[in-house]
Protein backbone atom coordinates (compact mmCIF):
# COMPACT_ATOMS: atom_id res chain seq x y z
CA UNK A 1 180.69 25.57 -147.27
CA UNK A 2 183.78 23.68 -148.38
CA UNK A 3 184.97 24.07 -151.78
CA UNK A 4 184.80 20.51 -153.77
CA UNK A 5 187.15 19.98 -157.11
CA UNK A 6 186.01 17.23 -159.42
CA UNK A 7 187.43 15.74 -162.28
CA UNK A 8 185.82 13.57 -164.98
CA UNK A 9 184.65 13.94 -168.52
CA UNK A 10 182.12 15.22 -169.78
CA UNK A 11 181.47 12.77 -172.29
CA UNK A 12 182.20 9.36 -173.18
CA UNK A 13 181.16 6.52 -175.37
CA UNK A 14 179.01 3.63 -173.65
CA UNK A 15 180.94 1.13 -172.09
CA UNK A 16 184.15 2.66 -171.47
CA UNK A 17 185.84 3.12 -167.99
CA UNK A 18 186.18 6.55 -166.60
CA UNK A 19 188.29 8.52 -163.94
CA UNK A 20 186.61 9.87 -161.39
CA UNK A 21 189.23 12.28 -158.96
CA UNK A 22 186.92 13.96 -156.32
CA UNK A 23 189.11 16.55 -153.48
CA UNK A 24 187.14 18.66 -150.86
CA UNK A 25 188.93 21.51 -149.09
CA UNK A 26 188.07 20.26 -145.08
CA UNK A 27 190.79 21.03 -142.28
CA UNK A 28 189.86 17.57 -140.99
CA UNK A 29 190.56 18.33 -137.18
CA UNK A 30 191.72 14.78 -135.16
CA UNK A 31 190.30 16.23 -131.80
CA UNK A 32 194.00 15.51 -130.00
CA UNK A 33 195.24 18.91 -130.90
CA UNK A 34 195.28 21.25 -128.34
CA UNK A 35 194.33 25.02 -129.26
CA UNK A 36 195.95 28.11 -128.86
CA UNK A 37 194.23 28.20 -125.44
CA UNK A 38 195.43 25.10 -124.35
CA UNK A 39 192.15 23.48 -125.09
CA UNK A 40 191.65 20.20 -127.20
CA UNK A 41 190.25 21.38 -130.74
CA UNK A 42 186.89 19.39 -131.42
CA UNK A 43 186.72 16.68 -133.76
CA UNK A 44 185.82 17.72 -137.34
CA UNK A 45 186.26 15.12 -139.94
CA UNK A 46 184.65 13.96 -143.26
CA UNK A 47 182.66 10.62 -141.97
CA UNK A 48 181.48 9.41 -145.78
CA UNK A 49 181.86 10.48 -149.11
CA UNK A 50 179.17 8.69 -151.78
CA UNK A 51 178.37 8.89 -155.79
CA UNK A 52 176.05 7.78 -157.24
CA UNK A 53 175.12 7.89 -160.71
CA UNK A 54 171.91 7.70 -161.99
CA UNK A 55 170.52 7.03 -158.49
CA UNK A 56 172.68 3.85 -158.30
CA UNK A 57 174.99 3.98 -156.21
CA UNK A 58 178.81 3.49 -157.41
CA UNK A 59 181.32 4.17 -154.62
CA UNK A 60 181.59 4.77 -151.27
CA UNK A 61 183.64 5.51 -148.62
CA UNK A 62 184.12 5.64 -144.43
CA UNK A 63 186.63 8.16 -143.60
CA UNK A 64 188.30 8.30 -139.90
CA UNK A 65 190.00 10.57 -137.96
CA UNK A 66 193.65 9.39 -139.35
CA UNK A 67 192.52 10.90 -142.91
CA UNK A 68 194.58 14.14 -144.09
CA UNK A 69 193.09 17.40 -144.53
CA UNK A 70 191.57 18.07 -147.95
CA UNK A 71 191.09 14.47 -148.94
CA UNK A 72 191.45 13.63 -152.47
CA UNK A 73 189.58 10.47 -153.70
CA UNK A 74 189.57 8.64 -157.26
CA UNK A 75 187.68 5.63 -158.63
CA UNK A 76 186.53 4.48 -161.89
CA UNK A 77 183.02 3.80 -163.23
CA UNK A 78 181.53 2.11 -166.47
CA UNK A 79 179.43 4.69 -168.29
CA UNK A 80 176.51 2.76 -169.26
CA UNK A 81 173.87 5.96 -169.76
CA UNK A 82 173.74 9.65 -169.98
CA UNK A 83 173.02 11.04 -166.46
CA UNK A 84 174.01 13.00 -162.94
CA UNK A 85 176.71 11.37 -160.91
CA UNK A 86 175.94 12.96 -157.49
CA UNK A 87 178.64 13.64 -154.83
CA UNK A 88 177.79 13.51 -151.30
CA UNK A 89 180.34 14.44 -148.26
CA UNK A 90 179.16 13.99 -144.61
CA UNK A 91 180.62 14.93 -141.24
CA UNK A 92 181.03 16.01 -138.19
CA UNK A 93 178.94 18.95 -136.47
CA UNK A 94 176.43 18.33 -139.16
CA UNK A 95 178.95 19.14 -142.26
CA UNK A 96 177.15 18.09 -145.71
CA UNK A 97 177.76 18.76 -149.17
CA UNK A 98 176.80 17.46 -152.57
CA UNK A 99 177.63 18.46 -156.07
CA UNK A 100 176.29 16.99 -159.12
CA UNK A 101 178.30 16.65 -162.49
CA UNK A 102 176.64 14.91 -165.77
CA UNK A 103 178.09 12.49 -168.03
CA UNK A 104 176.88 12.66 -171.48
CA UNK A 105 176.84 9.02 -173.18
CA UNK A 106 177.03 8.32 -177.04
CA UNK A 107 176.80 5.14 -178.77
């Protein structure tokens, strides 16, 4: 499993704007290297990376091969209500991984 940094608050009051800065450790292979064996390496990239947050979605993304290893992605969000924002990276070879952070909401 890949090891996912986020960083966002914890809390904030409803209606402001928060930073959202998501990075996933993936070696993001192109599939045009050639091994140490003279073979080409197999493709293994991130396809999509989603949040959503509170079941609504709130950003997505299509990643190709041209992305660089451990991609690093930030956005911004209106916090409307207290709830999960939920993470989801998909890939190649059948690579998936989610992680769930809440945002606590006061008036």
């Amino acid at each position: 499993m890949a090891r996912a940094l986020i960083h966002m608050p914890a809390t904030a009051k409803a209606g402001d704007i928060v930073e959202i800065r998501a990075l996933i450790a993936h070696p993001m292979e192109s599939g045009y290297r050639a091994g140490a064996d003279g073979r080409t390496v197999p493709q293994d990239v991130i396809r999509t990376f989603t949040c959503t947050y509170g079941g609504e979605p709130v950003f997505a993304a299509e990643l190709h091969p041209a992305i660089s290893a451990n991609p690093y992605l930030a956005f911004f969000t209106r916090a409307t209500v207290s709830g999960t924002l939920e993470f989801t990276w998909r890939g190649d070879r059948g690579f998936a991984q989610t992680e769930r952070m809440t945002l606590t909401v006061t008036p």
